[in-house]
PDB file of N, CA and C in Angstrom:
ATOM      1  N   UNK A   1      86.463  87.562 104.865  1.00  0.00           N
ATOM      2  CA  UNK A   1      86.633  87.843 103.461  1.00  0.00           C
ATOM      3  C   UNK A   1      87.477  89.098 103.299  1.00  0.00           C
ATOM      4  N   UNK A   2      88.621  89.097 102.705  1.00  0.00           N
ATOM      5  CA  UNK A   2      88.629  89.897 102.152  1.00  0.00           C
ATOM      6  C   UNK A   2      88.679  91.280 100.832  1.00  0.00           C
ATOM      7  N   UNK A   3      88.964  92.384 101.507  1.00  0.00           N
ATOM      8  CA  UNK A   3      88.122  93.394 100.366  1.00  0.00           C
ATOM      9  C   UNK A   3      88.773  93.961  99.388  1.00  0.00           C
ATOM     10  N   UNK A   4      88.559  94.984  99.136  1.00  0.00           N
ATOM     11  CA  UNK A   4      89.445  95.726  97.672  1.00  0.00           C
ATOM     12  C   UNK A   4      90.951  95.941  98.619  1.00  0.00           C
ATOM     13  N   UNK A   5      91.970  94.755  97.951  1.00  0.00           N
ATOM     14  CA  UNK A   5      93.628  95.069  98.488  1.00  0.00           C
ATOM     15  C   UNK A   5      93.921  96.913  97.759  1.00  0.00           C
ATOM     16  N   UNK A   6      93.495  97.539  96.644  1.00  0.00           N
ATOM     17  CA  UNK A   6      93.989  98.818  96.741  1.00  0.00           C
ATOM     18  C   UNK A   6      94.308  99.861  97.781  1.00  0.00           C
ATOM     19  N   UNK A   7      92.823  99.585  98.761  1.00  0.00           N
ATOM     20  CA  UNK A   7      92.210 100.282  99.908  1.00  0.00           C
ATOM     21  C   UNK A   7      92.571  99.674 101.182  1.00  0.00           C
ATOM     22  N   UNK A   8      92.556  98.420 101.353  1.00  0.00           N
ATOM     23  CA  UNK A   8      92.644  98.281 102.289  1.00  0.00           C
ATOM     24  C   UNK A   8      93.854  97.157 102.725  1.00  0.00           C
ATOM     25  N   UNK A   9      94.756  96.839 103.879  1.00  0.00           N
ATOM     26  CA  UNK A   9      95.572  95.572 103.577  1.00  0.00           C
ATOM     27  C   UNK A   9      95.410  94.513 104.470  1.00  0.00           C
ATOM     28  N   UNK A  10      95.869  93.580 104.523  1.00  0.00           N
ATOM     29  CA  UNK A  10      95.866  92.204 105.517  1.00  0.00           C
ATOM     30  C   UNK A  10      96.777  91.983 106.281  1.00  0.00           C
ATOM     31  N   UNK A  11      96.089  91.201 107.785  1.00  0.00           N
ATOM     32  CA  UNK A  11      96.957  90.825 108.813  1.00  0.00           C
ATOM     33  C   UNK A  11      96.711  89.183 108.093  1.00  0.00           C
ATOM     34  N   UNK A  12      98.036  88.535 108.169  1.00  0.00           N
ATOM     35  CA  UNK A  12      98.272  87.429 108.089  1.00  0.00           C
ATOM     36  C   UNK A  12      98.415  86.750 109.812  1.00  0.00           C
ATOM     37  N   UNK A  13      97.661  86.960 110.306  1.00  0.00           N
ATOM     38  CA  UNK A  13      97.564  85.695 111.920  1.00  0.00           C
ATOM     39  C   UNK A  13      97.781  84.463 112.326  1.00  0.00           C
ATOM     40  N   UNK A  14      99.309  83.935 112.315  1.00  0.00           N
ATOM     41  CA  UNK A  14      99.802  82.239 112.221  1.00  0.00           C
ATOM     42  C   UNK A  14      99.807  82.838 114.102  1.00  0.00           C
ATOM     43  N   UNK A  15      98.893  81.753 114.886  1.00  0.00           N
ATOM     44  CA  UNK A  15      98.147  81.808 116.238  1.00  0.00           C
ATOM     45  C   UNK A  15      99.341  80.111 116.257  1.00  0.00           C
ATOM     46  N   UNK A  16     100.201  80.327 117.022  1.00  0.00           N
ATOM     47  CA  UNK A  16     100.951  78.890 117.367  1.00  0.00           C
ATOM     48  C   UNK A  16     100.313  78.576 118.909  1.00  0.00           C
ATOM     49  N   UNK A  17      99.420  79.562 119.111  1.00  0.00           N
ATOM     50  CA  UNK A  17      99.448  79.221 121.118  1.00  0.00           C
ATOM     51  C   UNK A  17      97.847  78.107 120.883  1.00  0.00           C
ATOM     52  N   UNK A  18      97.500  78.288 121.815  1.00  0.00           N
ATOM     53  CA  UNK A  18      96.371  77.214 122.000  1.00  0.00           C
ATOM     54  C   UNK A  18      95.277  77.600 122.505  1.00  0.00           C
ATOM     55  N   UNK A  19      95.703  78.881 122.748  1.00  0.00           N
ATOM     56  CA  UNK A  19      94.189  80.008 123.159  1.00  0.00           C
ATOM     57  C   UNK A  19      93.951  80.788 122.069  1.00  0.00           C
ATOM     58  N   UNK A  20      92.381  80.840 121.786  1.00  0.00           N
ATOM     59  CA  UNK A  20      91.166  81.636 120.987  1.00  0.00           C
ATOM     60  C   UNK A  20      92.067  82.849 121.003  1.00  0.00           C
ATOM     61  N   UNK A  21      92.250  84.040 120.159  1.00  0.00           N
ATOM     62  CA  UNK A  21      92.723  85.126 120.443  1.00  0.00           C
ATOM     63  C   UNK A  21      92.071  85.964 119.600  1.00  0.00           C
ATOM     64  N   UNK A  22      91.463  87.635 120.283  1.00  0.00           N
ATOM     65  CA  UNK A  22      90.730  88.652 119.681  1.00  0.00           C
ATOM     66  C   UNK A  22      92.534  89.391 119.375  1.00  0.00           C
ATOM     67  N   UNK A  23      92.089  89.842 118.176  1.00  0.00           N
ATOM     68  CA  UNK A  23      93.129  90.594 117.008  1.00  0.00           C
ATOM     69  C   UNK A  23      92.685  92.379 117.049  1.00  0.00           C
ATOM     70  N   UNK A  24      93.528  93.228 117.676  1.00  0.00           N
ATOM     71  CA  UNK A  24      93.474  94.304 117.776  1.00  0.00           C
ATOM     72  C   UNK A  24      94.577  95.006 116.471  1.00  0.00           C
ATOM     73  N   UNK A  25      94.216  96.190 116.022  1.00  0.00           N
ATOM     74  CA  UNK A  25      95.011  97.120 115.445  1.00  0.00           C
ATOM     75  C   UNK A  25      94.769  98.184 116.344  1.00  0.00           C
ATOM     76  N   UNK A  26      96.615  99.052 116.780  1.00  0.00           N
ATOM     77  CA  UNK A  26      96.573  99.887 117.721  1.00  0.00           C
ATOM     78  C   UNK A  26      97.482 100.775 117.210  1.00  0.00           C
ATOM     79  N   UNK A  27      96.563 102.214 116.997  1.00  0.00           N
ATOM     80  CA  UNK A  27      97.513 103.575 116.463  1.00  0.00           C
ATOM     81  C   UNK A  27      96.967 104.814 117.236  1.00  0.00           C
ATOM     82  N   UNK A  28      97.889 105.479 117.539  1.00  0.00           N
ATOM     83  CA  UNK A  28      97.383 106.572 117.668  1.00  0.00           C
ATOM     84  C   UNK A  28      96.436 106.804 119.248  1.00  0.00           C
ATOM     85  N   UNK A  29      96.828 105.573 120.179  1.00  0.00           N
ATOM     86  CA  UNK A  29      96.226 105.481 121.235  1.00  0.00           C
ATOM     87  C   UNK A  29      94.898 104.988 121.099  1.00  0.00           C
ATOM     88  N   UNK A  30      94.468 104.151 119.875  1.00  0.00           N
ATOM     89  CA  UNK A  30      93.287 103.712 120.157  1.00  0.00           C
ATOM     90  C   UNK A  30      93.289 102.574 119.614  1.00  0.00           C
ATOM     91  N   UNK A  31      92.641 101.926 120.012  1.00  0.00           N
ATOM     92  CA  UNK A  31      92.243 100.143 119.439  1.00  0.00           C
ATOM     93  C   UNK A  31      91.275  99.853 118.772  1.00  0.00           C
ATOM     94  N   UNK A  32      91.359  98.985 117.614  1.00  0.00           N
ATOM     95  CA  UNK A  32      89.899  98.498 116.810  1.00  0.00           C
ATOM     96  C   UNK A  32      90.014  97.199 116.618  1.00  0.00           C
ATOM     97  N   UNK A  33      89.335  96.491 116.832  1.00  0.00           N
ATOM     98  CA  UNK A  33      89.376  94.689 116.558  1.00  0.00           C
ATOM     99  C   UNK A  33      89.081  94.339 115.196  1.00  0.00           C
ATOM    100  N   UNK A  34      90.238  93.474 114.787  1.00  0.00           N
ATOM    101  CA  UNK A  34      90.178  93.193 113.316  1.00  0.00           C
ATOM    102  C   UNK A  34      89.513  92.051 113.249  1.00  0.00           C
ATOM    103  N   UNK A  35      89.331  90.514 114.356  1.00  0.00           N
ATOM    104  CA  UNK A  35      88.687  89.895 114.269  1.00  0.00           C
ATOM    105  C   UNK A  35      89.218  88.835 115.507  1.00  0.00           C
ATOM    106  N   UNK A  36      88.958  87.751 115.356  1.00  0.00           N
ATOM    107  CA  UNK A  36      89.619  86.390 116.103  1.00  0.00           C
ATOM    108  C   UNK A  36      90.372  85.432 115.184  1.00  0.00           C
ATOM    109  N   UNK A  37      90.978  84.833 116.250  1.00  0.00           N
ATOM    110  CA  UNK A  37      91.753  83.375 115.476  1.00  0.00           C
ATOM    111  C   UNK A  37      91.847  82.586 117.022  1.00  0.00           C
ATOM    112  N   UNK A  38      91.298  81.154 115.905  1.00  0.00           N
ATOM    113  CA  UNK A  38      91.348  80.067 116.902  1.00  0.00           C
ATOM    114  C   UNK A  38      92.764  79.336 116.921  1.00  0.00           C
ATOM    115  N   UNK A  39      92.507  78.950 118.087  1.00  0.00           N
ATOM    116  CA  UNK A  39      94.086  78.836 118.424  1.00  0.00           C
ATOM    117  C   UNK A  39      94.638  77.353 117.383  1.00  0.00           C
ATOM    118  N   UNK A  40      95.513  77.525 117.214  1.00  0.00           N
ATOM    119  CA  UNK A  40      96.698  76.840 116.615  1.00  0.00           C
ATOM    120  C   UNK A  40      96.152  76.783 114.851  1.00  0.00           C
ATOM    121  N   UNK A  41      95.749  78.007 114.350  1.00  0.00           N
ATOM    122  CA  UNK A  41      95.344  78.254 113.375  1.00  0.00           C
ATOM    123  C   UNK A  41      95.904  79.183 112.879  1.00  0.00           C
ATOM    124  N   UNK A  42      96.079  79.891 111.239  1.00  0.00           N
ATOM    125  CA  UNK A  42      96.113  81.028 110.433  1.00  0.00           C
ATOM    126  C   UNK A  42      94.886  81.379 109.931  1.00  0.00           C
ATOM    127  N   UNK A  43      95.114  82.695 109.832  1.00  0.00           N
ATOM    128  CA  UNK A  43      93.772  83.128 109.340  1.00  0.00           C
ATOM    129  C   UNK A  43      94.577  84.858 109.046  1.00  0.00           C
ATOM    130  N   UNK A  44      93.600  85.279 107.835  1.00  0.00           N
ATOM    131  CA  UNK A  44      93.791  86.243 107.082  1.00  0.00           C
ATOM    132  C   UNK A  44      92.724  86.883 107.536  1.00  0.00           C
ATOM    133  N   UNK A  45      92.829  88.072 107.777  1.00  0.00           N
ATOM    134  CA  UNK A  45      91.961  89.374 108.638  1.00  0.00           C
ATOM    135  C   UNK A  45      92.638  90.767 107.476  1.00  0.00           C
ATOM    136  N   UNK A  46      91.052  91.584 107.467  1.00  0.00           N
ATOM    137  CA  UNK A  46      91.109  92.907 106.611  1.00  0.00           C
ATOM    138  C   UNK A  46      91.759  93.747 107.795  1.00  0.00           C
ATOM    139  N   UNK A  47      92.570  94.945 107.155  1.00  0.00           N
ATOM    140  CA  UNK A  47      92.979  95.813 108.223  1.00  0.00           C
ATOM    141  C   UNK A  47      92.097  97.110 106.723  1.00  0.00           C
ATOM    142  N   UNK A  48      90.960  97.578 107.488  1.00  0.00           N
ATOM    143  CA  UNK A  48      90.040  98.573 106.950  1.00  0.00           C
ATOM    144  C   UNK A  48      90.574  99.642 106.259  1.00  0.00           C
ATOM    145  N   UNK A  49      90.313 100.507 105.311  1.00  0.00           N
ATOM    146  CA  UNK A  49      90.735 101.585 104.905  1.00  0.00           C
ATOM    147  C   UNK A  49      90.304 102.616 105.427  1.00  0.00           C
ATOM    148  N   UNK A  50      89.353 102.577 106.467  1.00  0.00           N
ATOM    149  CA  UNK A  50      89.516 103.348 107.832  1.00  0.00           C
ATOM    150  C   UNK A  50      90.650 103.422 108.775  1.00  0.00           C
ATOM    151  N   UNK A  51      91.349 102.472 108.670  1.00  0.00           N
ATOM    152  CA  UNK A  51      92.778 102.300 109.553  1.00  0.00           C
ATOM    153  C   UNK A  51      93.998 102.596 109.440  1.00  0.00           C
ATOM    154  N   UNK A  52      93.978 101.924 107.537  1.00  0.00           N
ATOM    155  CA  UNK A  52      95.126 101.881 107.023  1.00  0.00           C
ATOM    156  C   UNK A  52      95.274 103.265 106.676  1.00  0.00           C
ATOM    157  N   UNK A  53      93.893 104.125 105.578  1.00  0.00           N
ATOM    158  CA  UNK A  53      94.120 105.071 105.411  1.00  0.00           C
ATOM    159  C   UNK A  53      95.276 105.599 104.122  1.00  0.00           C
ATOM    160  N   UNK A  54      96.130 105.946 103.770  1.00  0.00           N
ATOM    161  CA  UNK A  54      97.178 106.124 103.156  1.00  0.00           C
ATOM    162  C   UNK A  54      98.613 105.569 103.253  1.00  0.00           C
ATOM    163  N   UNK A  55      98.419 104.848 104.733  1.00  0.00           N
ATOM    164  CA  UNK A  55      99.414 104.353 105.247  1.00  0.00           C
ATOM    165  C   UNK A  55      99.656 104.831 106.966  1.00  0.00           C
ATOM    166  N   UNK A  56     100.093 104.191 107.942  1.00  0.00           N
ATOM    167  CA  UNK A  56     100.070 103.986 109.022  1.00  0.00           C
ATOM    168  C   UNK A  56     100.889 103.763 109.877  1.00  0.00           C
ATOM    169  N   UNK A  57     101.512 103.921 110.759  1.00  0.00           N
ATOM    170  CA  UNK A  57     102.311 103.240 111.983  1.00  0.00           C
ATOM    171  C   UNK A  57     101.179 102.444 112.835  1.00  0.00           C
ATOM    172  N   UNK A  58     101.174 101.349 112.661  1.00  0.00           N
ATOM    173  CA  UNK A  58     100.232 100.082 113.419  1.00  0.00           C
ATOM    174  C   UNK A  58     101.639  98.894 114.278  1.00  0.00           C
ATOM    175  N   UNK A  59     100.343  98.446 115.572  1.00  0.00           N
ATOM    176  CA  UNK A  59     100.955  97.465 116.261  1.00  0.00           C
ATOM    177  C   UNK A  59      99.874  97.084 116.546  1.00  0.00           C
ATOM    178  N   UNK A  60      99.947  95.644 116.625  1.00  0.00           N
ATOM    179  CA  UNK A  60      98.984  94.450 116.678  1.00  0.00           C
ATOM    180  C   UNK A  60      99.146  93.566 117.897  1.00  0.00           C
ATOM    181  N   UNK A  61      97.420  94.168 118.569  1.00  0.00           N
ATOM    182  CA  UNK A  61      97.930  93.294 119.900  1.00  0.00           C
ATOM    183  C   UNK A  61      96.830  91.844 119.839  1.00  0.00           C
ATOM    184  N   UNK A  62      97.097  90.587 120.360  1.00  0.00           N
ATOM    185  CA  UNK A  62      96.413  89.531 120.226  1.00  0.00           C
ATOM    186  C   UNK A  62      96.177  89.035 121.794  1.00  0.00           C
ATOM    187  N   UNK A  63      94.826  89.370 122.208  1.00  0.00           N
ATOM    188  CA  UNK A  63      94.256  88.785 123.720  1.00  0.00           C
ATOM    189  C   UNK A  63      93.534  87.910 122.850  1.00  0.00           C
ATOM    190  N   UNK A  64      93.895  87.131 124.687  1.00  0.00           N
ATOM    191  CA  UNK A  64      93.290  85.818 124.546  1.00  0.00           C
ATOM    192  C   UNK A  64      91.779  85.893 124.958  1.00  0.00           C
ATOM    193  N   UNK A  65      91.340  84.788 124.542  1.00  0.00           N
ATOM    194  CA  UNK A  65      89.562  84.611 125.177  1.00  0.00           C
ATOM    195  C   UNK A  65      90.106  85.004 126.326  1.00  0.00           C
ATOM    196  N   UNK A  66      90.364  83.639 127.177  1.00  0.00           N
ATOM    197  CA  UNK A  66      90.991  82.600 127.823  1.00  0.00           C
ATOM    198  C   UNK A  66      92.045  83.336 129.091  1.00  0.00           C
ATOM    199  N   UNK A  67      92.317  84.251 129.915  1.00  0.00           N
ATOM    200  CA  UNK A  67      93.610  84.334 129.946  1.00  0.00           C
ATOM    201  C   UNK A  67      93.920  85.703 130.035  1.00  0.00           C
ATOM    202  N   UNK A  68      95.177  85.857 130.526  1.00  0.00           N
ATOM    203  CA  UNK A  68      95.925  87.425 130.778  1.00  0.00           C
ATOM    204  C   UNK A  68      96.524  87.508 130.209  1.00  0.00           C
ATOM    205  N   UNK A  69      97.543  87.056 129.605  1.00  0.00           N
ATOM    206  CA  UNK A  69      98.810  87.451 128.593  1.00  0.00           C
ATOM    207  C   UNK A  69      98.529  88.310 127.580  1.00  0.00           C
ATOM    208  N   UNK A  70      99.226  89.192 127.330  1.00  0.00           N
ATOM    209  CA  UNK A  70      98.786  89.768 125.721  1.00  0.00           C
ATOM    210  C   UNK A  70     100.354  89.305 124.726  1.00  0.00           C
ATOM    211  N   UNK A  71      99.789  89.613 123.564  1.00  0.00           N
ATOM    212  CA  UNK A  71     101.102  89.957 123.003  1.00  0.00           C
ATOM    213  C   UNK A  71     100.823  91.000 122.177  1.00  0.00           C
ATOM    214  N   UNK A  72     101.835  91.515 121.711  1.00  0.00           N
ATOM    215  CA  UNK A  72     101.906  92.902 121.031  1.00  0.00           C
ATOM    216  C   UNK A  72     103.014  93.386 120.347  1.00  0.00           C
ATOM    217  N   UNK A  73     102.987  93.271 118.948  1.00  0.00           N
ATOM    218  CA  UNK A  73     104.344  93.346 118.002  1.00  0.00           C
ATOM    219  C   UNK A  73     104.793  94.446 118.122  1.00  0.00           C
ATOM    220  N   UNK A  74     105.905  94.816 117.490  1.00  0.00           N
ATOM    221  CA  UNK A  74     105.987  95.789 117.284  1.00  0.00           C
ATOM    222  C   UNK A  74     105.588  96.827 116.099  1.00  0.00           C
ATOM    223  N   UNK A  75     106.063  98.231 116.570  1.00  0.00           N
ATOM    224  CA  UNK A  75     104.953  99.236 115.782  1.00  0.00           C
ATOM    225  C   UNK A  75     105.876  99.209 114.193  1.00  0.00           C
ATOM    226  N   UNK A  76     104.986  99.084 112.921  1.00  0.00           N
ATOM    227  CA  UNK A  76     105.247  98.848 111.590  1.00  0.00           C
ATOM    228  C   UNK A  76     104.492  99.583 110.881  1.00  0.00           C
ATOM    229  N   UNK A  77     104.767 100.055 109.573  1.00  0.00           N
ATOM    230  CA  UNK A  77     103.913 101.163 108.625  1.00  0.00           C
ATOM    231  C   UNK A  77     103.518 100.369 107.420  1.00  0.00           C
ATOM    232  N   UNK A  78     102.067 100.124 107.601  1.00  0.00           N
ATOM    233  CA  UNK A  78     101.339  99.622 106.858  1.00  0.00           C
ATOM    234  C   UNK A  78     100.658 100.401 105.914  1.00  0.00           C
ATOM    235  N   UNK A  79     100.885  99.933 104.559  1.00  0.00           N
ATOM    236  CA  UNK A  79     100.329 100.887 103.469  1.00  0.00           C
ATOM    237  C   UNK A  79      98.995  99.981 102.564  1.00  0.00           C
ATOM    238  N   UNK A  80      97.994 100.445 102.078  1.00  0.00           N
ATOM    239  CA  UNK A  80      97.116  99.956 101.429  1.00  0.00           C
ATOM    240  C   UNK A  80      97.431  98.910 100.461  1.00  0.00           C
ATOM    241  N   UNK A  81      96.837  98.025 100.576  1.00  0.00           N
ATOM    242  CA  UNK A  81      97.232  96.902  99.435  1.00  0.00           C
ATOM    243  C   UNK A  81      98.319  95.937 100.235  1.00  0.00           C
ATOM    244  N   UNK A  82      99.496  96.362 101.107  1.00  0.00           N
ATOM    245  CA  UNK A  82     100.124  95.301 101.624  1.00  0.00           C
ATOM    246  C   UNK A  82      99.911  94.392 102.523  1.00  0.00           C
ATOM    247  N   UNK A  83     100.411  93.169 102.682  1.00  0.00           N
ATOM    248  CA  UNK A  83     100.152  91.854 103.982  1.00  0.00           C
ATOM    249  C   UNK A  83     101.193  92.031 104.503  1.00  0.00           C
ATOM    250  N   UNK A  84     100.895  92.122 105.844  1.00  0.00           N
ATOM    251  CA  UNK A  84     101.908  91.584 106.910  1.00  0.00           C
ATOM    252  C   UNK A  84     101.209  90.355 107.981  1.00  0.00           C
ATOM    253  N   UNK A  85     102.471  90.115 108.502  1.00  0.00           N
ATOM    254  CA  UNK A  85     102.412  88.759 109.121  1.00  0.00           C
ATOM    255  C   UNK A  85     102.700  88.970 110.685  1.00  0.00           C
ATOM    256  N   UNK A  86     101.481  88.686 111.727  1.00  0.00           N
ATOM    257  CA  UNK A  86     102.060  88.268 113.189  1.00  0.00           C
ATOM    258  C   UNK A  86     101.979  87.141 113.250  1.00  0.00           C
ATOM    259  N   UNK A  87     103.120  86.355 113.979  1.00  0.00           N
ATOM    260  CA  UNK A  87     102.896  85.104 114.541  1.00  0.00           C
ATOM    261  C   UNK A  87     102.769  85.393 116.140  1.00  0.00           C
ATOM    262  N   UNK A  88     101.634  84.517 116.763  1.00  0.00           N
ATOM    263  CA  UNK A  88     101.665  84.340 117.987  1.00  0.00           C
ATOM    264  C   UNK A  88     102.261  83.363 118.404  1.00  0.00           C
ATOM    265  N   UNK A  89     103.269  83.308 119.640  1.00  0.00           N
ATOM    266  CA  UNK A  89     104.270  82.448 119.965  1.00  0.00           C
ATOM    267  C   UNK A  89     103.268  81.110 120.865  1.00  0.00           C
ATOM    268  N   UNK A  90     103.645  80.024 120.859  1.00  0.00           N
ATOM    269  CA  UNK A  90     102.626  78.784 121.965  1.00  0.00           C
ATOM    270  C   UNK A  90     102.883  79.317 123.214  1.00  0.00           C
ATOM    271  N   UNK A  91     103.536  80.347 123.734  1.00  0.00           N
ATOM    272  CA  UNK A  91     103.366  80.808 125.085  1.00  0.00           C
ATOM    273  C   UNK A  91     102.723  81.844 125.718  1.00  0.00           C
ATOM    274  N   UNK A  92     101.588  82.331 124.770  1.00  0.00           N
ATOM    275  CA  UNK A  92     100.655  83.066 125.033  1.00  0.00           C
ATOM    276  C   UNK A  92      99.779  82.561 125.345  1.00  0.00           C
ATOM    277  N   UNK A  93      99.042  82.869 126.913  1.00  0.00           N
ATOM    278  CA  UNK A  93      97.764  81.697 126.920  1.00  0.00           C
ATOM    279  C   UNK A  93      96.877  83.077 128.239  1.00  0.00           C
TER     280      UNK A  93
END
């Protein structure tokens, strides 16, 4: 679910691979899990106003259950209230 868009904003998660994947937000040398997505699914995940804060330099890494690969976008400045979008590529497994 998500919460008050003033405060806080959304990862949009289009998962094209076929592995389960845990959804990290990574700033500042530390990691917090925003949630999962099952594979070959979208799904909308809160990024907290613990995270976002006023606004942010964030990169979003997506491990698999399943598996070694990571992926990991690149780093973007996320401000309260906005959506952004990772897609995971089908060759993450």
């Amino acid at each position: 679910m998500v919460g008050n868009r003033s405060s806080t904003a959304v990862l949009v998660v289009e998962n094209q691979s076929t592995s389960d994947m845990r959804i990290y937000a990574r700033f500042a040398g530390q990691e917090v899990r925003l949630g999962s997505v099952t594979g070959l699914r979208t799904e909308r995940l809160e990024i907290p106003s613990s995270i976002v804060g006023g606004g942010r330099e964030l990169a979003f890494v997506a491990d698999p259950l399943a598996g070694r690969s990571t992926a990991t976008s690149f780093s973007i400045f996320v401000a309260p209230g906005e959506e952004v979008t990772m897609v995971i590529p089908p060759t993450v497994r």
